[in-house]
PDB file of N, CA and C in Angstrom:
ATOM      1  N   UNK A   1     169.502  53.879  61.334  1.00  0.00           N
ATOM      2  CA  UNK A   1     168.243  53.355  60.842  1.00  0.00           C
ATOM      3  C   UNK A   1     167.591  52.481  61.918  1.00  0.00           C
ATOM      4  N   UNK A   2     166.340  52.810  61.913  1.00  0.00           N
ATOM      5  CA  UNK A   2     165.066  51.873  62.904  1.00  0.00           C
ATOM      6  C   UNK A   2     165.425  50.310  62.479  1.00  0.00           C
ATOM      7  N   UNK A   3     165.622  49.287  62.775  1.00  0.00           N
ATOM      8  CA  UNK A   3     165.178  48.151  62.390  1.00  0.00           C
ATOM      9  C   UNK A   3     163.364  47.686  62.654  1.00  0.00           C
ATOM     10  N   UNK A   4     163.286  46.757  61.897  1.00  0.00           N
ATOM     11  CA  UNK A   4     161.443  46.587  61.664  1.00  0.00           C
ATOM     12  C   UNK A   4     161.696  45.084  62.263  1.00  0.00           C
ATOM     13  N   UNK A   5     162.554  44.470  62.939  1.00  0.00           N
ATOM     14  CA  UNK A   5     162.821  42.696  63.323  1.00  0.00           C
ATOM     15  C   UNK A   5     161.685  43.352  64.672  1.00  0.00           C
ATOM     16  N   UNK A   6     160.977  42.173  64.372  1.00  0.00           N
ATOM     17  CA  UNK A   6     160.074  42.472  66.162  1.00  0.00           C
ATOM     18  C   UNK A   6     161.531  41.634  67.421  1.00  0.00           C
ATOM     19  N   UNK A   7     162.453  40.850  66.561  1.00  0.00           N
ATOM     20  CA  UNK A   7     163.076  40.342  67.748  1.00  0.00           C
ATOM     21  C   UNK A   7     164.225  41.374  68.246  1.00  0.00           C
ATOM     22  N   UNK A   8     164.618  41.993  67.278  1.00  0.00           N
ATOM     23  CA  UNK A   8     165.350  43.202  67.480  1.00  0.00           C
ATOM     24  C   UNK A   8     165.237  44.583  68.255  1.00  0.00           C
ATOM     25  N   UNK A   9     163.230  44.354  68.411  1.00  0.00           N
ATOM     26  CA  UNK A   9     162.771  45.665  68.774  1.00  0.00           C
ATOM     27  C   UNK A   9     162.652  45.032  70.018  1.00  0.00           C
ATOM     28  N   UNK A  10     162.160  44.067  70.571  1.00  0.00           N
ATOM     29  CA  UNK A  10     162.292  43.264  72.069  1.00  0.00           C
ATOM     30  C   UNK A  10     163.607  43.508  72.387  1.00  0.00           C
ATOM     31  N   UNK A  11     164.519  43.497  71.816  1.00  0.00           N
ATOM     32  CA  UNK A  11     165.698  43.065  72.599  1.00  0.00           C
ATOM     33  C   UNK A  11     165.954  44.712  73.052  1.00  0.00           C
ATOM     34  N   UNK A  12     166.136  45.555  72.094  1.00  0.00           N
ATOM     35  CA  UNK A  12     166.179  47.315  72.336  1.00  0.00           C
ATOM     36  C   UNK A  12     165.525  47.857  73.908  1.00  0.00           C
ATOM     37  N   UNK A  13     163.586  46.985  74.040  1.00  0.00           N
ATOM     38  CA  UNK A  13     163.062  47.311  75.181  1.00  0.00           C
ATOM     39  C   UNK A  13     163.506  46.861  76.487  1.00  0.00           C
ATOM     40  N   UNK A  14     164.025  45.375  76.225  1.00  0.00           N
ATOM     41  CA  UNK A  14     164.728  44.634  77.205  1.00  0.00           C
ATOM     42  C   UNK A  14     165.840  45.382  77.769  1.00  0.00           C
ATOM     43  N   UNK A  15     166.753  45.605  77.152  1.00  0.00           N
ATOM     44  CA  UNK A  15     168.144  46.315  77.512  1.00  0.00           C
ATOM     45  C   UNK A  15     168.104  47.553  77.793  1.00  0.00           C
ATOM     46  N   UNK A  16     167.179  48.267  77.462  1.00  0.00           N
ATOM     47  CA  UNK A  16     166.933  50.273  77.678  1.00  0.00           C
ATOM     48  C   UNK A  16     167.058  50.170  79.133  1.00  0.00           C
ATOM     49  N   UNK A  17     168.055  51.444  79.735  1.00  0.00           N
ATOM     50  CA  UNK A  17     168.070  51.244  80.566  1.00  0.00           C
ATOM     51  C   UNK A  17     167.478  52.632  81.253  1.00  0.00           C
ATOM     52  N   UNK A  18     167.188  52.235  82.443  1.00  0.00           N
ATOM     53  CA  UNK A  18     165.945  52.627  83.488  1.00  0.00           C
ATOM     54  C   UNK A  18     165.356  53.793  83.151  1.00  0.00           C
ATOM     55  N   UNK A  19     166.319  54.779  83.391  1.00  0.00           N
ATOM     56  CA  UNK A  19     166.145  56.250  83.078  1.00  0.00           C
ATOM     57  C   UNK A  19     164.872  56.631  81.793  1.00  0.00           C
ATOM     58  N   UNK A  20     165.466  55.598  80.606  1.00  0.00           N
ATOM     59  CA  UNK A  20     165.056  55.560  79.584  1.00  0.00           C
ATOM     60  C   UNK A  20     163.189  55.251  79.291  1.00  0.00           C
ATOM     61  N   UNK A  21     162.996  54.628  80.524  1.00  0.00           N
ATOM     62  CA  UNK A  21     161.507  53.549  80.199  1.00  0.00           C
ATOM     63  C   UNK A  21     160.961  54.401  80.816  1.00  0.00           C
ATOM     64  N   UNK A  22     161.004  55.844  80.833  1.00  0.00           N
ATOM     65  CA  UNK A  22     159.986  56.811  81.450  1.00  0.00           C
ATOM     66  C   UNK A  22     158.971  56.826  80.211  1.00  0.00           C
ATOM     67  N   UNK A  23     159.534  57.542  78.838  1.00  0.00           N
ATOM     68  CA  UNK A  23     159.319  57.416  77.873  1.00  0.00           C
ATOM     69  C   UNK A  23     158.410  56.062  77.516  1.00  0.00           C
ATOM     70  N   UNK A  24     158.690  55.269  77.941  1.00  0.00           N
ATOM     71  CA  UNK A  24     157.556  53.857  77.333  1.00  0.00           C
ATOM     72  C   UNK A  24     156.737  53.570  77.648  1.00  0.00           C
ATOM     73  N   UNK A  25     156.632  54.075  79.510  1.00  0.00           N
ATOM     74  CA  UNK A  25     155.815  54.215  80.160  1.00  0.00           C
ATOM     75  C   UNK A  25     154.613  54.674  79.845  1.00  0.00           C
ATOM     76  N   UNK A  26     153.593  55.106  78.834  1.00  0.00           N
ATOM     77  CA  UNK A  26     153.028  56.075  78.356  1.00  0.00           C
ATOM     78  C   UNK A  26     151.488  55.218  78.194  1.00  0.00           C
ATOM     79  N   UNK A  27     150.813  55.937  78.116  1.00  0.00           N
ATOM     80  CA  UNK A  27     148.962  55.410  78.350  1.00  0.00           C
ATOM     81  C   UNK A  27     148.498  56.994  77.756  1.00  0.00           C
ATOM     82  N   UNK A  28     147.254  56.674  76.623  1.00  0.00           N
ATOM     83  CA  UNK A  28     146.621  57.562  75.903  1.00  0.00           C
ATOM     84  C   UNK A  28     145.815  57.731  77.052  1.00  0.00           C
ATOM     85  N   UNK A  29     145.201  59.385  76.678  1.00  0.00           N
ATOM     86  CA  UNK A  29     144.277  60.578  77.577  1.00  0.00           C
ATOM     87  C   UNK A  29     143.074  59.878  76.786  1.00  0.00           C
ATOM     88  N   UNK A  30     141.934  60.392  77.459  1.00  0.00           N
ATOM     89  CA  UNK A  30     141.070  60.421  77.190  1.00  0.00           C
ATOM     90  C   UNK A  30     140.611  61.819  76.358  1.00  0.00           C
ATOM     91  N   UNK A  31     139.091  61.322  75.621  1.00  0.00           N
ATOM     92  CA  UNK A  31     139.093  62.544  74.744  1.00  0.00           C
ATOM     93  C   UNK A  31     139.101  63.503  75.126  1.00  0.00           C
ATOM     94  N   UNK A  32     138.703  63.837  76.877  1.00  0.00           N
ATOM     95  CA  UNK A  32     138.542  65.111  77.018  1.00  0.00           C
ATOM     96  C   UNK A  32     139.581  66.006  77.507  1.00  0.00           C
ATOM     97  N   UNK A  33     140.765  65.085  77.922  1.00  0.00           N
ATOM     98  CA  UNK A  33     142.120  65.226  78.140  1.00  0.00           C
ATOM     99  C   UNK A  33     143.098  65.722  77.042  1.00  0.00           C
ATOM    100  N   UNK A  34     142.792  64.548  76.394  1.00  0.00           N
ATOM    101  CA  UNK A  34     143.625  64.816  74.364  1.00  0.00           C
ATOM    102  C   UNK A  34     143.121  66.436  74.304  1.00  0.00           C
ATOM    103  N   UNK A  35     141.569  67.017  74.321  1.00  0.00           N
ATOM    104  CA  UNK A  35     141.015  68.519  73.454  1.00  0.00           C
ATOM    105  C   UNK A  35     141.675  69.511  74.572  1.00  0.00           C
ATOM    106  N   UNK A  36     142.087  69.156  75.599  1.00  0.00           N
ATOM    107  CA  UNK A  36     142.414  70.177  76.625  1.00  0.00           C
ATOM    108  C   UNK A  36     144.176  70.309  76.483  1.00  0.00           C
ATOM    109  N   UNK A  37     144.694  68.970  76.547  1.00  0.00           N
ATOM    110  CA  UNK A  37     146.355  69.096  76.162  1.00  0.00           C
ATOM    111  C   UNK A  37     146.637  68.774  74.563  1.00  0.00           C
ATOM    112  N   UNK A  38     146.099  68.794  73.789  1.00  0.00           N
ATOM    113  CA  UNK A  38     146.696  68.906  72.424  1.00  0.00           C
ATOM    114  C   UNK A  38     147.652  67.627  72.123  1.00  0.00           C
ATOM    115  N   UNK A  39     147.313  65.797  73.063  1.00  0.00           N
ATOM    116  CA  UNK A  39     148.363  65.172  72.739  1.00  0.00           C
ATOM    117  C   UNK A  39     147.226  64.123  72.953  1.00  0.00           C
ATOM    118  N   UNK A  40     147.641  62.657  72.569  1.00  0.00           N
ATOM    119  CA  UNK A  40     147.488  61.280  72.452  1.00  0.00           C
ATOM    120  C   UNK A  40     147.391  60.853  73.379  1.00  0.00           C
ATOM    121  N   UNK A  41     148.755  60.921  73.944  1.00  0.00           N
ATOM    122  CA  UNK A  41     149.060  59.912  75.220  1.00  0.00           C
ATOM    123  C   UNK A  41     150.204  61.127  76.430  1.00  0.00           C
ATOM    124  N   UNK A  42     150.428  60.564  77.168  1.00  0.00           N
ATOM    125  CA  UNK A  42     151.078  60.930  78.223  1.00  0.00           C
ATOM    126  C   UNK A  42     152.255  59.883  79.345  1.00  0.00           C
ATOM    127  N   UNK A  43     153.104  59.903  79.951  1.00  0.00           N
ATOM    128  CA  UNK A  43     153.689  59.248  80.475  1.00  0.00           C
ATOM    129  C   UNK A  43     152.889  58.964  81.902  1.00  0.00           C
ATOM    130  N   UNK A  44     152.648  57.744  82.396  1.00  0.00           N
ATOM    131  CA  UNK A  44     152.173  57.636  83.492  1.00  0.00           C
ATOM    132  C   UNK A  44     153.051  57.884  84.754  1.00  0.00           C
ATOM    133  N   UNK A  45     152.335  58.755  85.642  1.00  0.00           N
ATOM    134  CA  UNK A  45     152.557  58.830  86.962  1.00  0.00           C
ATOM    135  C   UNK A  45     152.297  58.103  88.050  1.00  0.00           C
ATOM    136  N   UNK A  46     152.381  58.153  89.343  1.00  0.00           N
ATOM    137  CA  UNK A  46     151.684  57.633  90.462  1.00  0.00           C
ATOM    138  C   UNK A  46     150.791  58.653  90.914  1.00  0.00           C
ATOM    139  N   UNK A  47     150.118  58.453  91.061  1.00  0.00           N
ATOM    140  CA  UNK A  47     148.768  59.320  91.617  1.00  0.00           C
ATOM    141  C   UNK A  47     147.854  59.447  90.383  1.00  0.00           C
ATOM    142  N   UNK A  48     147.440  59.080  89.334  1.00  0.00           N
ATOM    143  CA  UNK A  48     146.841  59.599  87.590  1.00  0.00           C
ATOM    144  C   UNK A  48     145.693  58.497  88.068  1.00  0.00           C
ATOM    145  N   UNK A  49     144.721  58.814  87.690  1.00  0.00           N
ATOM    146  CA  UNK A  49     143.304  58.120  87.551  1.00  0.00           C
ATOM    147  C   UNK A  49     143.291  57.625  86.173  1.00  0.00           C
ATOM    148  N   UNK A  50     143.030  56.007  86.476  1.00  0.00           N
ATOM    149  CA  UNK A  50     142.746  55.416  85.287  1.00  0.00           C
ATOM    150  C   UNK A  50     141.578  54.486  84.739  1.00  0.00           C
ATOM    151  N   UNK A  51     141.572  54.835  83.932  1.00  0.00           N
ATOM    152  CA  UNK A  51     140.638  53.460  83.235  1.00  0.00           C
ATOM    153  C   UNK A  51     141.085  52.178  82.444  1.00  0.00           C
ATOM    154  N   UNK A  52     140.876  50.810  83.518  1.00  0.00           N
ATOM    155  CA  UNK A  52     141.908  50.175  82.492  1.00  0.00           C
ATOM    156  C   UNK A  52     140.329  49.075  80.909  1.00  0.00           C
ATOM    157  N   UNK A  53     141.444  49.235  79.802  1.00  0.00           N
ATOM    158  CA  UNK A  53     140.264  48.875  78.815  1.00  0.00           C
ATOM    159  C   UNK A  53     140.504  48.078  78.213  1.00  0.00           C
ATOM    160  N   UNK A  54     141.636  46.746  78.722  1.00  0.00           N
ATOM    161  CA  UNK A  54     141.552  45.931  77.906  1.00  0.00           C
ATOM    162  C   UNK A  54     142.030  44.502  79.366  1.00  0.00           C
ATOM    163  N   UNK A  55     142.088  43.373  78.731  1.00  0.00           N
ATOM    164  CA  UNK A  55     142.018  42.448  80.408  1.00  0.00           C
ATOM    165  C   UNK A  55     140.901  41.962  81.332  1.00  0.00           C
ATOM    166  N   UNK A  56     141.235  41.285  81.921  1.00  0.00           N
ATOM    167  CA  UNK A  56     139.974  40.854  83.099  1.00  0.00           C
ATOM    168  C   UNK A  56     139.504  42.037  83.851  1.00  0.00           C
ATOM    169  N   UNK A  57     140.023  42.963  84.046  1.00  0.00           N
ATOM    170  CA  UNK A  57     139.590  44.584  84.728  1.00  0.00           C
ATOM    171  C   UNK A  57     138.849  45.565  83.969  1.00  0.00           C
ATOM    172  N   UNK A  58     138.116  45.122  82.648  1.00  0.00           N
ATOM    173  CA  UNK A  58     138.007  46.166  81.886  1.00  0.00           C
ATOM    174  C   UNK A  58     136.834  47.023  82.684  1.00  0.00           C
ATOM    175  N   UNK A  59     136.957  48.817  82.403  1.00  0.00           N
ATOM    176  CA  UNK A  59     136.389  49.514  82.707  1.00  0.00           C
ATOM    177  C   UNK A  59     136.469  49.898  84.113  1.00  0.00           C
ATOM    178  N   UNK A  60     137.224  48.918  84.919  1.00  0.00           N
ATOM    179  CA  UNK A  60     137.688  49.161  86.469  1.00  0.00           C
ATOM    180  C   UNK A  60     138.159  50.460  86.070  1.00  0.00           C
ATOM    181  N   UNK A  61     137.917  51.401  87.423  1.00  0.00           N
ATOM    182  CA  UNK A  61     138.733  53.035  87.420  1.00  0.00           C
ATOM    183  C   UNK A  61     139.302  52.965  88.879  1.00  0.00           C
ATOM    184  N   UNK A  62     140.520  53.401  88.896  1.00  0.00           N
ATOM    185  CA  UNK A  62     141.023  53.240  90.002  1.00  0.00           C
ATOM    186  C   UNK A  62     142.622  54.438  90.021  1.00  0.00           C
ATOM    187  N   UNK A  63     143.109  54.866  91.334  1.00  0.00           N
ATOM    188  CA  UNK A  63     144.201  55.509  90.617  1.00  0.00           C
ATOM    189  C   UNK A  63     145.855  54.531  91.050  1.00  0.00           C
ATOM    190  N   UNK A  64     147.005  54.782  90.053  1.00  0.00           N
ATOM    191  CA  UNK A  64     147.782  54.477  89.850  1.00  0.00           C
ATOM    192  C   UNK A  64     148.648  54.195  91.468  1.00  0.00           C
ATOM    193  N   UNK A  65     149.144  52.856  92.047  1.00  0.00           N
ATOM    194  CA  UNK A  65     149.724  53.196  93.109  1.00  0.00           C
ATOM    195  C   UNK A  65     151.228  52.686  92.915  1.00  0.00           C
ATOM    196  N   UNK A  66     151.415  51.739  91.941  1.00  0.00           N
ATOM    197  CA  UNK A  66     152.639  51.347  91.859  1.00  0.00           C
ATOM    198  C   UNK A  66     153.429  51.465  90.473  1.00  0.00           C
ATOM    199  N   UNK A  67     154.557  51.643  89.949  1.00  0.00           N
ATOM    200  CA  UNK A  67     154.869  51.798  88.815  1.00  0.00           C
ATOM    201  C   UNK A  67     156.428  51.123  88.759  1.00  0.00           C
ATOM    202  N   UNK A  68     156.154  49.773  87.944  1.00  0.00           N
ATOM    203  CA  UNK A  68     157.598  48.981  87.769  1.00  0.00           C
ATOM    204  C   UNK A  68     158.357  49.430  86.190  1.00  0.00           C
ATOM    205  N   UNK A  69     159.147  50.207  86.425  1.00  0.00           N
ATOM    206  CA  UNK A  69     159.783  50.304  85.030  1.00  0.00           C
ATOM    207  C   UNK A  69     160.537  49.290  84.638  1.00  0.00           C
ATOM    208  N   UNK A  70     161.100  48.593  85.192  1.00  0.00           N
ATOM    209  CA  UNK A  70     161.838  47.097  85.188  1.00  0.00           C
ATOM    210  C   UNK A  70     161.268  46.256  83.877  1.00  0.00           C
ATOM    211  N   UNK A  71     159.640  46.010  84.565  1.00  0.00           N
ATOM    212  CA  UNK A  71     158.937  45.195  84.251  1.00  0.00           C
ATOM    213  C   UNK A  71     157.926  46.159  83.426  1.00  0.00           C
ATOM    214  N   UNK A  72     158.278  47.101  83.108  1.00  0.00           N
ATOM    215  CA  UNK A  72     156.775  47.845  82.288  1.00  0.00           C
ATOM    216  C   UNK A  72     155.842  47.783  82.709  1.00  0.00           C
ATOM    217  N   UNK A  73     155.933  47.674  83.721  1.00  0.00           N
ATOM    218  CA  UNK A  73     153.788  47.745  84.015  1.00  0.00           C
ATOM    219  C   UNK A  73     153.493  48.170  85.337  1.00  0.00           C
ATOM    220  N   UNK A  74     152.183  48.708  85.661  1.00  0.00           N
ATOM    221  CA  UNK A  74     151.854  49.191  86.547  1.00  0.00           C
ATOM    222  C   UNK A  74     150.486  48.621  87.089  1.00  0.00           C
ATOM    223  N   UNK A  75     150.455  48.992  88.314  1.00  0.00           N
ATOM    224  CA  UNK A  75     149.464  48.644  89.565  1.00  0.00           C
ATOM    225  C   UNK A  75     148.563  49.656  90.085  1.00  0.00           C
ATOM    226  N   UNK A  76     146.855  49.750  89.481  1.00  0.00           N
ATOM    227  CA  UNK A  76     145.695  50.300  89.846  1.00  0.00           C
ATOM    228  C   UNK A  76     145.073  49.496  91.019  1.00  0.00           C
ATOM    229  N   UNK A  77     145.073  50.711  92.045  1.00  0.00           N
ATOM    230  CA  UNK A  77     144.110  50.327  93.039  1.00  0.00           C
ATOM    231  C   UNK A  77     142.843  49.702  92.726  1.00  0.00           C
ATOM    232  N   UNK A  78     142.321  48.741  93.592  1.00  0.00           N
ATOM    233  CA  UNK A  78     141.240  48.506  93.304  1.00  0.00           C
ATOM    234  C   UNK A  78     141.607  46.486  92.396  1.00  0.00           C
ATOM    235  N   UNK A  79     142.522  46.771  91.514  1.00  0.00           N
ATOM    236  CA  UNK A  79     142.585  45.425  90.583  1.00  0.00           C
ATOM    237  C   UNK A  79     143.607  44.394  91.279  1.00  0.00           C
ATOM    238  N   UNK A  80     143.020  43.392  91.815  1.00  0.00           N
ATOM    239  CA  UNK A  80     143.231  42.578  92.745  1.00  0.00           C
ATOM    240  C   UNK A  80     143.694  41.056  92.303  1.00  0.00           C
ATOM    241  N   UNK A  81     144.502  40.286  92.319  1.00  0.00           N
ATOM    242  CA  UNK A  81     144.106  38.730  92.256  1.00  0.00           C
ATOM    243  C   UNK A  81     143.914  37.907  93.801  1.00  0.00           C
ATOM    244  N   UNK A  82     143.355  36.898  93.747  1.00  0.00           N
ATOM    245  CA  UNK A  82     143.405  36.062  94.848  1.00  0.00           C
ATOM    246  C   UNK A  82     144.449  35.270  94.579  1.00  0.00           C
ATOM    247  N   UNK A  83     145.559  34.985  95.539  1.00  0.00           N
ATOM    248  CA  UNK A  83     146.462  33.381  95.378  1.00  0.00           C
ATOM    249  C   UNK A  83     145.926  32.315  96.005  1.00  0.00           C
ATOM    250  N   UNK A  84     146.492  31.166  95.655  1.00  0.00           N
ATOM    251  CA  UNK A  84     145.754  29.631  96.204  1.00  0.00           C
ATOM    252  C   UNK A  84     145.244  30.117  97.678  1.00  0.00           C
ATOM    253  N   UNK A  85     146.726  31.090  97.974  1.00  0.00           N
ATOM    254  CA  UNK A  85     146.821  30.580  99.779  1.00  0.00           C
ATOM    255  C   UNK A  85     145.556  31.718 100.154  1.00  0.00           C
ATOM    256  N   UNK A  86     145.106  32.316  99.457  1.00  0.00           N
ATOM    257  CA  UNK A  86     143.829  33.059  99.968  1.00  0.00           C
ATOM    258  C   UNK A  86     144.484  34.430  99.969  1.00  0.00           C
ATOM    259  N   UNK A  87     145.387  34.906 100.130  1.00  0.00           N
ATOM    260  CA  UNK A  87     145.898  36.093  99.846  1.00  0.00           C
ATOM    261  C   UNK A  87     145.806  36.762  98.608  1.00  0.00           C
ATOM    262  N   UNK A  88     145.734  38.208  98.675  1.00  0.00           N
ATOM    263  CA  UNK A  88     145.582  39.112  97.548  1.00  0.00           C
ATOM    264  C   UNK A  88     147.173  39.779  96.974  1.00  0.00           C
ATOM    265  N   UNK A  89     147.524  39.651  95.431  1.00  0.00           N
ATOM    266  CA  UNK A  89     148.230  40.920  95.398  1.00  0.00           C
ATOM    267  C   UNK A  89     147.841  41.884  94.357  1.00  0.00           C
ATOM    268  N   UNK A  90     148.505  42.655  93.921  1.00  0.00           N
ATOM    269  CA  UNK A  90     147.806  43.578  92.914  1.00  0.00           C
ATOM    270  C   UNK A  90     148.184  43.297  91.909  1.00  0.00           C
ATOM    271  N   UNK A  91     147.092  43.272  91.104  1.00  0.00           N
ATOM    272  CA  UNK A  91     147.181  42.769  89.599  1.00  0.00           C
ATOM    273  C   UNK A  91     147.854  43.623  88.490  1.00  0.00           C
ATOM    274  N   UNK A  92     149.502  43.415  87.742  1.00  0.00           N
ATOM    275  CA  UNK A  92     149.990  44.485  87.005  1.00  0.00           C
ATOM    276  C   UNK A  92     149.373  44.510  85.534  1.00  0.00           C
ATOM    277  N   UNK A  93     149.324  45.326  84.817  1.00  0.00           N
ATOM    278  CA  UNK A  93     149.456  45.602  84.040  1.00  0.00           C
ATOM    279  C   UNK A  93     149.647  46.462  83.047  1.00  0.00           C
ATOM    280  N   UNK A  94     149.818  46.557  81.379  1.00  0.00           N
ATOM    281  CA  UNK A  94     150.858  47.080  80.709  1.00  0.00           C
ATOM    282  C   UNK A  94     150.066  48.925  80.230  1.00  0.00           C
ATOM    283  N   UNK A  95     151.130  49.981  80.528  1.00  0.00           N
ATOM    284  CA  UNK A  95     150.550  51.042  80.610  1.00  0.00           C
ATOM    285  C   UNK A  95     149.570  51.122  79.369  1.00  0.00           C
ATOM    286  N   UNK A  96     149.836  50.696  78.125  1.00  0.00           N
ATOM    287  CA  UNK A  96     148.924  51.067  76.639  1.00  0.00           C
ATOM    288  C   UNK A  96     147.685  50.509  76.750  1.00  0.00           C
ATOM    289  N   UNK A  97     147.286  49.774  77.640  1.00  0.00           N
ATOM    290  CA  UNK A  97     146.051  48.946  78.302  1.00  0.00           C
ATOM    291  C   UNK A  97     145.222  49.443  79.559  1.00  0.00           C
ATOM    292  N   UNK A  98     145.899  51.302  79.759  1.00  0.00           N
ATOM    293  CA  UNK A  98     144.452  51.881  80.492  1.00  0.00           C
ATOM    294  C   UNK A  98     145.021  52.989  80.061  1.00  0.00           C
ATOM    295  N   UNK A  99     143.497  54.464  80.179  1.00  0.00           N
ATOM    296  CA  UNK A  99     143.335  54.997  79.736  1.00  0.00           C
ATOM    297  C   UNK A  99     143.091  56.194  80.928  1.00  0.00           C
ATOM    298  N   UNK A 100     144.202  57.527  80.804  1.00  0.00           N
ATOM    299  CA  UNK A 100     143.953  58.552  81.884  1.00  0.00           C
ATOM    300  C   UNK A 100     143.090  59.186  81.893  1.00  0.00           C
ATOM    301  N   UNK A 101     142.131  59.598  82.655  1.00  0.00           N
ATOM    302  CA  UNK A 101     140.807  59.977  83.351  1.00  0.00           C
ATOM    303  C   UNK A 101     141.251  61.270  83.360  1.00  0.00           C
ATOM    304  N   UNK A 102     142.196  61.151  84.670  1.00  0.00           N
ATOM    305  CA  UNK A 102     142.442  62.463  85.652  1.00  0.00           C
ATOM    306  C   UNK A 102     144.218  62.423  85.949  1.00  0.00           C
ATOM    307  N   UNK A 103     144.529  63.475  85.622  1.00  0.00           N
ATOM    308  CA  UNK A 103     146.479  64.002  86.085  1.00  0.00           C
ATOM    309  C   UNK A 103     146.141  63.987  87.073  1.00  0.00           C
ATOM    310  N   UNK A 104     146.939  62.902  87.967  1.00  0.00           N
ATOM    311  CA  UNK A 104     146.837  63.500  89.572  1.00  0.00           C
ATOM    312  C   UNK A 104     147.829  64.510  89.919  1.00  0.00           C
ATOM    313  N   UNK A 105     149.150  64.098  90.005  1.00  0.00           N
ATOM    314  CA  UNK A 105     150.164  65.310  90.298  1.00  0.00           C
ATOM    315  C   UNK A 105     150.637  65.987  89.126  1.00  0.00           C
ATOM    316  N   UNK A 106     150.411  67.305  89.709  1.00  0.00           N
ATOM    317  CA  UNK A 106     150.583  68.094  88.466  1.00  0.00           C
ATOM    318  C   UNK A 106     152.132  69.312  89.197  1.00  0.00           C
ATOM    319  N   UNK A 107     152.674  68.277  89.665  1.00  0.00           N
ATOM    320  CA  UNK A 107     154.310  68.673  90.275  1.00  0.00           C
ATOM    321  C   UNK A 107     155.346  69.844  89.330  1.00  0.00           C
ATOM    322  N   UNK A 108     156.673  70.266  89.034  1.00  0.00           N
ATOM    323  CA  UNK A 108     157.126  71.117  88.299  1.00  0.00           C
ATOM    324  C   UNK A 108     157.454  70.429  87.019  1.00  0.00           C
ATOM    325  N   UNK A 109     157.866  69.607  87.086  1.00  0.00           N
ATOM    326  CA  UNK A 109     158.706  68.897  86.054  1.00  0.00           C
ATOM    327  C   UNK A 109     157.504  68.471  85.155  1.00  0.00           C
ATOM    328  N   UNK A 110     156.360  67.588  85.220  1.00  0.00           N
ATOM    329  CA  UNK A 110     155.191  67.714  85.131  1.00  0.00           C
ATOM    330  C   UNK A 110     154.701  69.033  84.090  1.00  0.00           C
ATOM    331  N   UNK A 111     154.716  70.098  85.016  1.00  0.00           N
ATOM    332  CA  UNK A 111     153.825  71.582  84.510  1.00  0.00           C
ATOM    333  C   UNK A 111     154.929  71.753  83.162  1.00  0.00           C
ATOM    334  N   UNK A 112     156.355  71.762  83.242  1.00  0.00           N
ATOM    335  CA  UNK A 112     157.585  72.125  82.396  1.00  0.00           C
ATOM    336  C   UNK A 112     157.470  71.176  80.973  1.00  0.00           C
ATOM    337  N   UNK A 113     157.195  70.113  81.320  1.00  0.00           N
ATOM    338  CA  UNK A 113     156.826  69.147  79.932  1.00  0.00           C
ATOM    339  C   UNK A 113     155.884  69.514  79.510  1.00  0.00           C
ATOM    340  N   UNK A 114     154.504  69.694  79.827  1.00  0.00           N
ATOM    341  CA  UNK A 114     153.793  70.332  79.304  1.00  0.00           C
ATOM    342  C   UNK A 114     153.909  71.240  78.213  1.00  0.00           C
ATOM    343  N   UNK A 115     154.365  72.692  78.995  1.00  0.00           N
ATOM    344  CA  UNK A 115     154.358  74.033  78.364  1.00  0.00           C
ATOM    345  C   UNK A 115     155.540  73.289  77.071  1.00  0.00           C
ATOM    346  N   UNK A 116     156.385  72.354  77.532  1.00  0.00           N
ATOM    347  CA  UNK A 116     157.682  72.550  76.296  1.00  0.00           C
ATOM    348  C   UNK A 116     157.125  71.780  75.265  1.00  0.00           C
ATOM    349  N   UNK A 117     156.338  70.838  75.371  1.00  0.00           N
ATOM    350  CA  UNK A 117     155.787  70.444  74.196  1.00  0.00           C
ATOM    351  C   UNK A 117     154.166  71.032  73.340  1.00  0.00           C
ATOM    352  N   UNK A 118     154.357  71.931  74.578  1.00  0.00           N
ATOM    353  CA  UNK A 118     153.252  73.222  73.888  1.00  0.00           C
ATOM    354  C   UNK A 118     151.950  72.101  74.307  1.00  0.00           C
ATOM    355  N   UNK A 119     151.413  71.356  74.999  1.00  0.00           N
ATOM    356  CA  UNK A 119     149.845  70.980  75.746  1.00  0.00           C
ATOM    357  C   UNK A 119     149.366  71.720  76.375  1.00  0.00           C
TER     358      UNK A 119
END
């Protein structure tokens, strides 16, 4: 049985280990994406064009260059912070908080998920 404890369900995401957070990794298509693959959402890649739509970046489009499964979240070109010392790094954030544009690599493993979940 699922437990419904939100502290229970933190602790499940915390401890999953690596392999596993491909799966969590995941950011909804856009509509014209959803009518073409027959799905919601998708697992994010590196290379995927995004739109992020919620945050200080909203509506920034940029594509995907970094991806921390560790930490759940990922890094769009383009979304920047400044630090005190005047330096930039890239601003992360959480995949359910942008929205795929464009599949960039469309590699084997990729094309194979697809067809198996019938998109």
């Amino acid at each position: 049985m699922v437990t419904r404890s939100p502290r229970k369900q933190r602790k499940k995401l915390y401890k999953m280990p690596q392999h596993r957070r491909h799966k969590v990794l995941q950011a909804p298509l856009n509509s014209e994406l959803r009518g073409q693959y027959g799905a919601h959402s998708m697992p994010v890649r590196k290379g995927d064009k995004v739109r992020i739509t919620r945050g200080d970046y909203v509506g920034h489009e940029g594509e995907i260059t970094h991806i921390d499964r560790k930490a759940t979240k990922i890094n769009v070109e383009g979304a920047t912070i400044e630090k005190t010392d005047g330096t930039e790094r890239s601003y992360s954030i959480h995949p359910s908080n942008v929205e795929i544009t464009q599949l960039g690599t469309t590699d084997e493993m990729r094309k194979k998920s697809i067809e198996k979940k019938g998109w």
